[in-house]
Protein backbone atom coordinates (compact mmCIF):
# COMPACT_ATOMS: atom_id res chain seq x y z
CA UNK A 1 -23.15 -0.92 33.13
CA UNK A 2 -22.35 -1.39 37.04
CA UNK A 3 -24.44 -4.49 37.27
CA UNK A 4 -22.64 -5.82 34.50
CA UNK A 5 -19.34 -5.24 36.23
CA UNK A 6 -20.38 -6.73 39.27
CA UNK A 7 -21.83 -9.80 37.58
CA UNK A 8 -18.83 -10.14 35.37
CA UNK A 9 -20.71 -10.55 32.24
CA UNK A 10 -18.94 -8.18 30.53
CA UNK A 11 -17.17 -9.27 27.39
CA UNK A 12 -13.78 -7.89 25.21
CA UNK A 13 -16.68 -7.23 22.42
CA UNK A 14 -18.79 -4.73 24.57
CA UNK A 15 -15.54 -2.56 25.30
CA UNK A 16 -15.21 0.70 23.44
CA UNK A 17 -13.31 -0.15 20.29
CA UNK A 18 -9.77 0.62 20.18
CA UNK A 19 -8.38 3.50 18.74
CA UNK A 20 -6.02 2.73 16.17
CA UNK A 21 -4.36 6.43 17.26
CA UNK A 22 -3.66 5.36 20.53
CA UNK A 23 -0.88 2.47 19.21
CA UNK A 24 0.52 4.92 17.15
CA UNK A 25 2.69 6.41 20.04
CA UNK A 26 3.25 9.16 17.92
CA UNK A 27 1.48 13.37 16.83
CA UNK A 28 -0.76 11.97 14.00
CA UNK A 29 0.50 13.79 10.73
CA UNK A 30 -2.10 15.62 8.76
CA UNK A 31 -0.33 16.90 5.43
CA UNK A 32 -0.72 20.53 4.00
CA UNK A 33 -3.96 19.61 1.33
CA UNK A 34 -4.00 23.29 0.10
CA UNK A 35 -1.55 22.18 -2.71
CA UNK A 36 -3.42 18.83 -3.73
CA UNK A 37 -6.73 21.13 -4.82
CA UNK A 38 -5.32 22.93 -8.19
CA UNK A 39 -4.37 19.04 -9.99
CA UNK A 40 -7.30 17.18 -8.70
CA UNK A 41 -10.29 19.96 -8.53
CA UNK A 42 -12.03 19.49 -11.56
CA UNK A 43 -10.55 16.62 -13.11
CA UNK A 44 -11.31 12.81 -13.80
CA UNK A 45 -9.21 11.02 -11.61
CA UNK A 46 -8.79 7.15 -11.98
CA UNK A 47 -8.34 4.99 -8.87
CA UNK A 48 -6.82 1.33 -8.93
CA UNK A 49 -7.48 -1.06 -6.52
CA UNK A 50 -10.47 1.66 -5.34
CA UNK A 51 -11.74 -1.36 -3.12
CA UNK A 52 -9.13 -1.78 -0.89
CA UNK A 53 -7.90 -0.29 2.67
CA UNK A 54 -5.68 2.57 0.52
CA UNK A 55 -7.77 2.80 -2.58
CA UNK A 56 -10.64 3.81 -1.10
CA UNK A 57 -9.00 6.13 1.58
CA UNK A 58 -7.52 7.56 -1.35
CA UNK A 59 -11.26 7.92 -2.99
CA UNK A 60 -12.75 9.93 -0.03
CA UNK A 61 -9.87 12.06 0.09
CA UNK A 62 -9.99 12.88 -3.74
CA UNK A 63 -13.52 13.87 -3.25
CA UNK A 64 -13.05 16.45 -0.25
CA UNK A 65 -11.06 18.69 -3.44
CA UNK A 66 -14.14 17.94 -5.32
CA UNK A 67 -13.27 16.52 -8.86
CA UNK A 68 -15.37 16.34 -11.47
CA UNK A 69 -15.42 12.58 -11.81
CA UNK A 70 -13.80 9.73 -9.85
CA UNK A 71 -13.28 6.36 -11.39
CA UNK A 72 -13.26 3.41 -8.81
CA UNK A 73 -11.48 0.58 -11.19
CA UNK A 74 -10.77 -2.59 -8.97
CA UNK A 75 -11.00 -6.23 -9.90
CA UNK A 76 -13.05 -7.36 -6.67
CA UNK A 77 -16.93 -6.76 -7.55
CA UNK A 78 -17.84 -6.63 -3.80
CA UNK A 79 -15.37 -4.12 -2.93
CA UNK A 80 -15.86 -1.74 -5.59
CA UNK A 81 -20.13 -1.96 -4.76
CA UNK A 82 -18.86 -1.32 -1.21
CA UNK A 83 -17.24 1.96 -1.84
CA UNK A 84 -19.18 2.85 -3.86
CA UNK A 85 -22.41 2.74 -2.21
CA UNK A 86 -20.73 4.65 0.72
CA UNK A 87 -19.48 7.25 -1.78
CA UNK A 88 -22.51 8.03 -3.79
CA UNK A 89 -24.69 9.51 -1.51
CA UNK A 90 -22.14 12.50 -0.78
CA UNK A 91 -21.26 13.57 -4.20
CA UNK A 92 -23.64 14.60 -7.14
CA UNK A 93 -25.33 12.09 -9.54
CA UNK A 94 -22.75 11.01 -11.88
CA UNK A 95 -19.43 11.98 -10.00
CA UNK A 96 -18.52 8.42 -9.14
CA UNK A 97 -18.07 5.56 -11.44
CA UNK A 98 -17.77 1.94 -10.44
CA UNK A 99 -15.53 -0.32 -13.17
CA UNK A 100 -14.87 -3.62 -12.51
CA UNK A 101 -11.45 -4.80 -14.78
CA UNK A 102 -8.46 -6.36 -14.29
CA UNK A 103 -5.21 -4.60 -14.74
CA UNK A 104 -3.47 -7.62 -16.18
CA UNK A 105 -5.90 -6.50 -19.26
CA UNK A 106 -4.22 -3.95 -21.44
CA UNK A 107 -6.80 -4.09 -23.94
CA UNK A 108 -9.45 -3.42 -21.64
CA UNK A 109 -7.69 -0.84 -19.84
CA UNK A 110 -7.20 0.92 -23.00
CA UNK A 111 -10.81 0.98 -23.39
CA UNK A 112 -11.53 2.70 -20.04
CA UNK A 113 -8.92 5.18 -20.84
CA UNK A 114 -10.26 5.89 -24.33
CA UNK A 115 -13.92 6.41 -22.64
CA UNK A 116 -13.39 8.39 -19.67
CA UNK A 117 -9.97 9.84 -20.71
CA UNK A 118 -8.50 10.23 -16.51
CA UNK A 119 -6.52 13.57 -16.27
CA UNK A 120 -4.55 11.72 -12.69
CA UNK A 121 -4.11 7.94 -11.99
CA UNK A 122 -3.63 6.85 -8.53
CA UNK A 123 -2.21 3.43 -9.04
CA UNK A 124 -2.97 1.27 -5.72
CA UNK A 125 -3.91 -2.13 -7.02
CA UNK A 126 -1.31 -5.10 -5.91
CA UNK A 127 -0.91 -8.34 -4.19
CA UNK A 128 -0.01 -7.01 -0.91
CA UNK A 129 0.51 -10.42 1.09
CA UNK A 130 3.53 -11.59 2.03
CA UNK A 131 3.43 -15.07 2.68
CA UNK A 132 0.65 -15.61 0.44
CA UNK A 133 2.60 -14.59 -2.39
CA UNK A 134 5.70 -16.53 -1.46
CA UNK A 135 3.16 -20.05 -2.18
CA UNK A 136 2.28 -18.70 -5.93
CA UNK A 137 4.84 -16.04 -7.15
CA UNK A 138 3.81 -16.21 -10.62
CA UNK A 139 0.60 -14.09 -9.50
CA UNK A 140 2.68 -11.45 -7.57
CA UNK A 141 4.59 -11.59 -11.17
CA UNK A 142 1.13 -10.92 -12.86
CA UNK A 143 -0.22 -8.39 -11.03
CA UNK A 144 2.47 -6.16 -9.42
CA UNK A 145 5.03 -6.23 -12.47
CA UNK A 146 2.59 -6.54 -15.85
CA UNK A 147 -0.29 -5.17 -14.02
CA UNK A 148 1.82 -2.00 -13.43
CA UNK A 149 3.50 -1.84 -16.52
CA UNK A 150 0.10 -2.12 -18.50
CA UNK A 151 -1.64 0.68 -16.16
CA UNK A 152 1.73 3.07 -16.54
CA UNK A 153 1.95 2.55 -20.06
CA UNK A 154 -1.67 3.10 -20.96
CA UNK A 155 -1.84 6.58 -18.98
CA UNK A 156 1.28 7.65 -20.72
CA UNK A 157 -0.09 6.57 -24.17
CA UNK A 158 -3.07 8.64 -23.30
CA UNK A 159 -1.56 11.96 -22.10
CA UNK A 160 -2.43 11.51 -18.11
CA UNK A 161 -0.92 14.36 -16.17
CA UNK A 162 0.10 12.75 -13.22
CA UNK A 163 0.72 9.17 -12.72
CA UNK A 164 1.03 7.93 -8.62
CA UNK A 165 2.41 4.38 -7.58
CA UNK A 166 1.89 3.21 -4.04
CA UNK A 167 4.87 0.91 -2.99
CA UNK A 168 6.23 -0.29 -0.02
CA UNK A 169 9.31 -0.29 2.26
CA UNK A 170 9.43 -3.83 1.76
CA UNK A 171 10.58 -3.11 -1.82
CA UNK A 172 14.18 -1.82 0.03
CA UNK A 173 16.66 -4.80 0.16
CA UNK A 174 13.49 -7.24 -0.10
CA UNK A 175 13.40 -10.71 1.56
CA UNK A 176 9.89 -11.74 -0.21
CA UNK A 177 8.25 -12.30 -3.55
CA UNK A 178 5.91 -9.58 -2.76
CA UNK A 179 8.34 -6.55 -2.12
CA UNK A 180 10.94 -7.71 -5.38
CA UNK A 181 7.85 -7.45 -7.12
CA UNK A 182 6.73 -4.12 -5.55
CA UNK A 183 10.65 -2.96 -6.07
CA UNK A 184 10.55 -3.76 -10.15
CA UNK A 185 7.28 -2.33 -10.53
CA UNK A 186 8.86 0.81 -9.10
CA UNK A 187 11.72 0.61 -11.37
CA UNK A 188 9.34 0.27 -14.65
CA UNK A 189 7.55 3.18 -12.98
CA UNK A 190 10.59 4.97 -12.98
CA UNK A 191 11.88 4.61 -16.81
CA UNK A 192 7.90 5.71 -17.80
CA UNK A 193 9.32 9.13 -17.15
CA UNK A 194 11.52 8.66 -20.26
CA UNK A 195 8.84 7.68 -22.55
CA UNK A 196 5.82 9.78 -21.89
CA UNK A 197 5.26 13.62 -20.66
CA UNK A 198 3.12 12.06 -17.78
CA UNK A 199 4.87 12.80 -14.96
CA UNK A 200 5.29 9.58 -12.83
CA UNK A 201 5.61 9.49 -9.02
CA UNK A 202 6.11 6.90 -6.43
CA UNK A 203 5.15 7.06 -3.06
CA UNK A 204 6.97 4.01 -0.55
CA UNK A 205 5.24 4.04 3.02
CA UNK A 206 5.82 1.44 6.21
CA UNK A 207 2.63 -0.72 7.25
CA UNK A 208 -0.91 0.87 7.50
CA UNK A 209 -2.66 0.41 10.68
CA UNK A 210 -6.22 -1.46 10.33
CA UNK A 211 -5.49 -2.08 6.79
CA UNK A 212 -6.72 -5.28 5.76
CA UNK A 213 -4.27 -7.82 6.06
CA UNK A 214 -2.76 -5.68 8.89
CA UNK A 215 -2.06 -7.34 12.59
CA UNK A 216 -4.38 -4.93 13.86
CA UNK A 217 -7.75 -7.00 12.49
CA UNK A 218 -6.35 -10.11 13.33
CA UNK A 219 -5.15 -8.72 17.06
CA UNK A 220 -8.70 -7.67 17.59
CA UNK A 221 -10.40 -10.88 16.60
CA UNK A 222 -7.76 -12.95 18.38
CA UNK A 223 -8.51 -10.75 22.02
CA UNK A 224 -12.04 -11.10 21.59
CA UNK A 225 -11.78 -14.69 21.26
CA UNK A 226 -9.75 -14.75 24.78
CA UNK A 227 -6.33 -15.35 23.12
CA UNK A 228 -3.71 -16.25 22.62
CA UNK A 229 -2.97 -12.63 20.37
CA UNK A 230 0.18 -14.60 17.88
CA UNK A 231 3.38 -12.64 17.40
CA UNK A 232 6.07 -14.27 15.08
CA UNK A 233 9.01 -13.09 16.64
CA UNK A 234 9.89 -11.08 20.33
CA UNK A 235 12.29 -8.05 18.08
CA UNK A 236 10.11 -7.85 14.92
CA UNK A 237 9.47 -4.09 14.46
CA UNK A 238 7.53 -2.41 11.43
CA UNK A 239 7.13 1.41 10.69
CA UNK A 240 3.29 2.44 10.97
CA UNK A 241 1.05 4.69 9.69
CA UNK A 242 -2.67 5.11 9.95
CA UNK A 243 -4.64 4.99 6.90
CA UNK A 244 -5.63 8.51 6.37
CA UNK A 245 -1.97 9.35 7.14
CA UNK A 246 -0.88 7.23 3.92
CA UNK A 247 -3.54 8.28 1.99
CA UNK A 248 -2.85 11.56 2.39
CA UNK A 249 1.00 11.18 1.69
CA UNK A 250 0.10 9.82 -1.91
CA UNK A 251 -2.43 12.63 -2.48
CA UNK A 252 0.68 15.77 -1.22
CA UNK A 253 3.14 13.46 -3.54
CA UNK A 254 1.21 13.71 -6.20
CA UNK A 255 1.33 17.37 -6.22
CA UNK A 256 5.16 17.59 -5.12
CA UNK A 257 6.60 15.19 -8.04
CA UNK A 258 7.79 17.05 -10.97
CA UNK A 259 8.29 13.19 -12.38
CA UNK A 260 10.75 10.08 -11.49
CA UNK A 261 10.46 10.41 -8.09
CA UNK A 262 9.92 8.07 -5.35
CA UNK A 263 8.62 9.48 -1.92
CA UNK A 264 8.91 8.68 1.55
CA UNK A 265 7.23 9.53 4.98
CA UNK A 266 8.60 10.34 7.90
CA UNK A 267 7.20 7.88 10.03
CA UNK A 268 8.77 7.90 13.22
CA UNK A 269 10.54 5.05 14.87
CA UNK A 270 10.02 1.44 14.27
CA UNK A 271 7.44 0.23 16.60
CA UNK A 272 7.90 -3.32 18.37
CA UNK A 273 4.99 -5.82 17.23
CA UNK A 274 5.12 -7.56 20.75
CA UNK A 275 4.53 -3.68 22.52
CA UNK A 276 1.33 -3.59 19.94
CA UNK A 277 -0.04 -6.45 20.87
CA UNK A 278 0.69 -6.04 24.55
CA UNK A 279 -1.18 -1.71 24.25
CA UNK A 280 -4.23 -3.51 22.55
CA UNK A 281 -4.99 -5.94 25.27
CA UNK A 282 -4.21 -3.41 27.77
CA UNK A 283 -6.41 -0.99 25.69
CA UNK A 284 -9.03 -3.96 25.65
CA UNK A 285 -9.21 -3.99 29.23
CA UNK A 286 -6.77 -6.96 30.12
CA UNK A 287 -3.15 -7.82 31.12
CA UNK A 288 -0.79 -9.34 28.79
CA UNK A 289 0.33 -12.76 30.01
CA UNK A 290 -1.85 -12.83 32.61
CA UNK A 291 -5.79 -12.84 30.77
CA UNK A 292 -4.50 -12.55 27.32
CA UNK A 293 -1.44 -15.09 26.35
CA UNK A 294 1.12 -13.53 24.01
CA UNK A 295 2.23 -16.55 21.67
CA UNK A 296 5.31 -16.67 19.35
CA UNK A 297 5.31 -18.33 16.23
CA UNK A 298 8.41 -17.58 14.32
CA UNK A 299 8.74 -15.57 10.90
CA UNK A 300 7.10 -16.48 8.50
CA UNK A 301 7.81 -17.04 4.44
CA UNK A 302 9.55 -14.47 2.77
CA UNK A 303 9.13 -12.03 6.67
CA UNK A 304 12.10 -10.22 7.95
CA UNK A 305 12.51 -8.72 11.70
CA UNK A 306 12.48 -5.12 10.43
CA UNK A 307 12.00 -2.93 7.43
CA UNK A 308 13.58 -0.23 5.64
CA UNK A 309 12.39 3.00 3.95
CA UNK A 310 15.69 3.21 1.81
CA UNK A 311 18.44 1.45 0.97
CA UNK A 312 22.24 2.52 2.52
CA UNK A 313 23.40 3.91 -0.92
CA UNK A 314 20.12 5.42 -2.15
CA UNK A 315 20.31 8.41 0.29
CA UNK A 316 17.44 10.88 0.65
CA UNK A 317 16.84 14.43 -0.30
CA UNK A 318 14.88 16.28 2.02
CA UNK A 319 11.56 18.39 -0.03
CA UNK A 320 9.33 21.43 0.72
CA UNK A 321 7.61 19.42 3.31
CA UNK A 322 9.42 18.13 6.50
CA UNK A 323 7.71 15.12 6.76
CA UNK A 324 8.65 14.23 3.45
CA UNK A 325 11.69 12.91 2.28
CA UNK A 326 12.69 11.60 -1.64
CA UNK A 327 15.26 8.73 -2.44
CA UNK A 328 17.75 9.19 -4.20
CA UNK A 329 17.14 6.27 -7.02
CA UNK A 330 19.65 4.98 -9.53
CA UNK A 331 18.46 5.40 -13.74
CA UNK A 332 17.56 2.04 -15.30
CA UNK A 333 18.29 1.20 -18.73
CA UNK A 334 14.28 0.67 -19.60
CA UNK A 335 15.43 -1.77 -22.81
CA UNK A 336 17.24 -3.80 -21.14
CA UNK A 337 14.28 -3.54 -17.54
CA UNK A 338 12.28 -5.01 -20.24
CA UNK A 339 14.20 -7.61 -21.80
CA UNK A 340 14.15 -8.88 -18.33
CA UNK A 341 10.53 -8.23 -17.52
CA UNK A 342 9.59 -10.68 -20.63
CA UNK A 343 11.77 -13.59 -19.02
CA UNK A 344 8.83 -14.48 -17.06
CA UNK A 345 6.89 -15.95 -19.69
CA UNK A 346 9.08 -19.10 -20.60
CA UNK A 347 9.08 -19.68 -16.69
CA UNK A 348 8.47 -23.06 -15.77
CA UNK A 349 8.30 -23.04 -11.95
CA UNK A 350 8.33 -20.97 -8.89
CA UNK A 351 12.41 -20.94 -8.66
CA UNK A 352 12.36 -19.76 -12.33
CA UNK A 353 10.57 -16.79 -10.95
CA UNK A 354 12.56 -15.82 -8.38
CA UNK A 355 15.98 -16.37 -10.53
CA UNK A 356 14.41 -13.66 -12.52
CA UNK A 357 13.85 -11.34 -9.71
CA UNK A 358 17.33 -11.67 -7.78
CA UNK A 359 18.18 -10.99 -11.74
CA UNK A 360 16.69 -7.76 -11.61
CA UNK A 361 16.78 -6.77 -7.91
CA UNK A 362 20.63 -7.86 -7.12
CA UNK A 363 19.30 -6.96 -3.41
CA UNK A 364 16.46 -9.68 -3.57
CA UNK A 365 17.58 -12.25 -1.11
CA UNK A 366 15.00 -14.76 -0.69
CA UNK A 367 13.79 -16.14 2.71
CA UNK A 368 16.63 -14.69 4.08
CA UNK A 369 15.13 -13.26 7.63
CA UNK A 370 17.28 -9.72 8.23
């Protein structure tokens, strides 16, 4: 209000909240969805990791096509409740399904799949944070890699159409724990395509604006607490996307893939961190440097200065959709991706781990900032 002006009692917090459109800088992309009806109408669809920023994007999406059941599998109890209290109240008693399990659980997965026999997987579950999963690899190991591998294996075992993997561009020539990880588990995703008729997919995207453990939530909290807004480095860039964007990608991938392919997204160009920060406190209602202080902290564990969709001698293939491009990704010998895979068990610390890894991702070069 006017009064408030004058008095100067207004607050970052009262301002309109920002939205995450505007930093985009870039014609949001809405995907054609007229193809993603005929595979998902109708059928049970199984969501991993249904309690987190993609999952559940991925949830409401699946439910505008109107399946005829919608599993929400996620190992958090709160975040599964979450979505699906929001969710139930839309669709018809009995639509929606809440299942709390771990995907490091074969047996118990095998279960689920024997009850509720899913006709599409959507496989979103992961440790997602970088440095995070630089201080306890082992658990990026467990949950990315075997947690992967079990889901993938079970849905082939029990004659799931379509299988969908959400990875990452920081799988492409990766400098952390997290993206080898992400990078193998697209590999085992890959050589499923040999062993079952389901036909596995991959879908590789850039960060996801106002995702959780995005700098978007942690930007906001840091303006409204007067600054400083922390930046590790002056040329880091990153590829964005908002969430429905992403969510969407996975859903028109799924419908593309005829099997063994991994997707990408047209995202634009890179976008400098520092220029985010600097739009959100100007979108806040302040001036960079002068109310809010920009602070750099250097990169963190396992962080590089930019990302990449590809790598150099992958090469992409354009598709039926311009937005949508498909790597060009080299066979694996699955006995031998394997072999390696089991490694991990007689590993007795951290650098065990990651010998493993730069084993089985030659382009794995840890802590090494690009």
């Amino acid at each position: 209000g006017m009064y408030q002006l004058l008095d100067d009692e207004v607050l970052v917090s009262h301002l309109h909240p920002i939205s995450i459109e505007d930093l985009l800088e870039r014609d949001e992309i809405h995907l054609d969805t007229s193809k993603v009806e005929p595979y998902l109408k109708d059928k049970v669809v199984l969501v991993t990791g249904a309690g987190g920023s993609i999952g559940s994007e991925i949830c409401r999406q699946v439910l505008r096509v109107r399946p005829k059941k919608l599993l929400l599998l996620g190992h958090g109890e709160n975040s599964i409740y979450l979505i699906h209290q929001e969710l139930r109240s839309i669709v018809p008693e009995g639509t929606l399904v809440p299942i709390i399990a771990d995907i490091r659980d074969k047996n118990q997965l095998d279960q689920i799949f024997t009850d509720y026999e899913p006709d599409v997987v959507f496989h979103a579950a992961a440790h997602k944070h970088v440095p995070l999963m630089e201080i306890q690899p082992i658990a990026a190991v467990l949950n990315n890699i075997y947690g992967t591998r079990n889901v993938a294996d079970v849905a082939g075992a029990h004659g799931v159409e379509r299988f969908v993997m959400i990875s990452t561009d920081k799988a492409v020539n990766p400098t952390s724990v997290m993206g080898a990880t992400k990078r193998v588990a697209e590999k085992v995703v890959l050589g499923m395509n040999h062993k079952y008729d389901t036909k596995f997919i991959t879908v590789r995207f850039g960060n996801v604006l106002g995702s959780r453990g995005s700098v978007i939530p942690l930007f906001r909290k840091q303006i409204e607490a007067g600054g400083p807004v922390t930046v590790t480095d002056p040329e880091m860039t990153r590829y964005f996307m908002t969430i429905p964007e992403a969510s969407q990608l996975v859903l028109q991938a799924g419908a593309m893939g005829n099997g063994g392919e991994v997707f990408l997204l047209d995202m634009g160009e890179p976008v400098k961190i520092v220029d985010l920060a600097k739009n959100m406190i100007r979108l806040s209602g302040f001036e960079p440097d002068k109310d809010i202080r920009i602070e750099f902290t250097g990169l963190r564990p396992g962080e590089k200065l930019y990302e990449e969709l590809l790598t150099a001698e992958e090469g992409t293939n354009t598709t039926t959709h311009k937005k949508i491009f498909e790597a060009a990704l080299e066979d694996v010998n699955q006995e031998w991706l394997s072999r390696e895979i089991d490694r991990f068990e007689s590993c007795k610390s951290d650098l065990d781990v990651i010998n493993v890894l730069q084993d089985i991702v030659p382009t794995y070069h840890p802590n090494h900032n690009v």
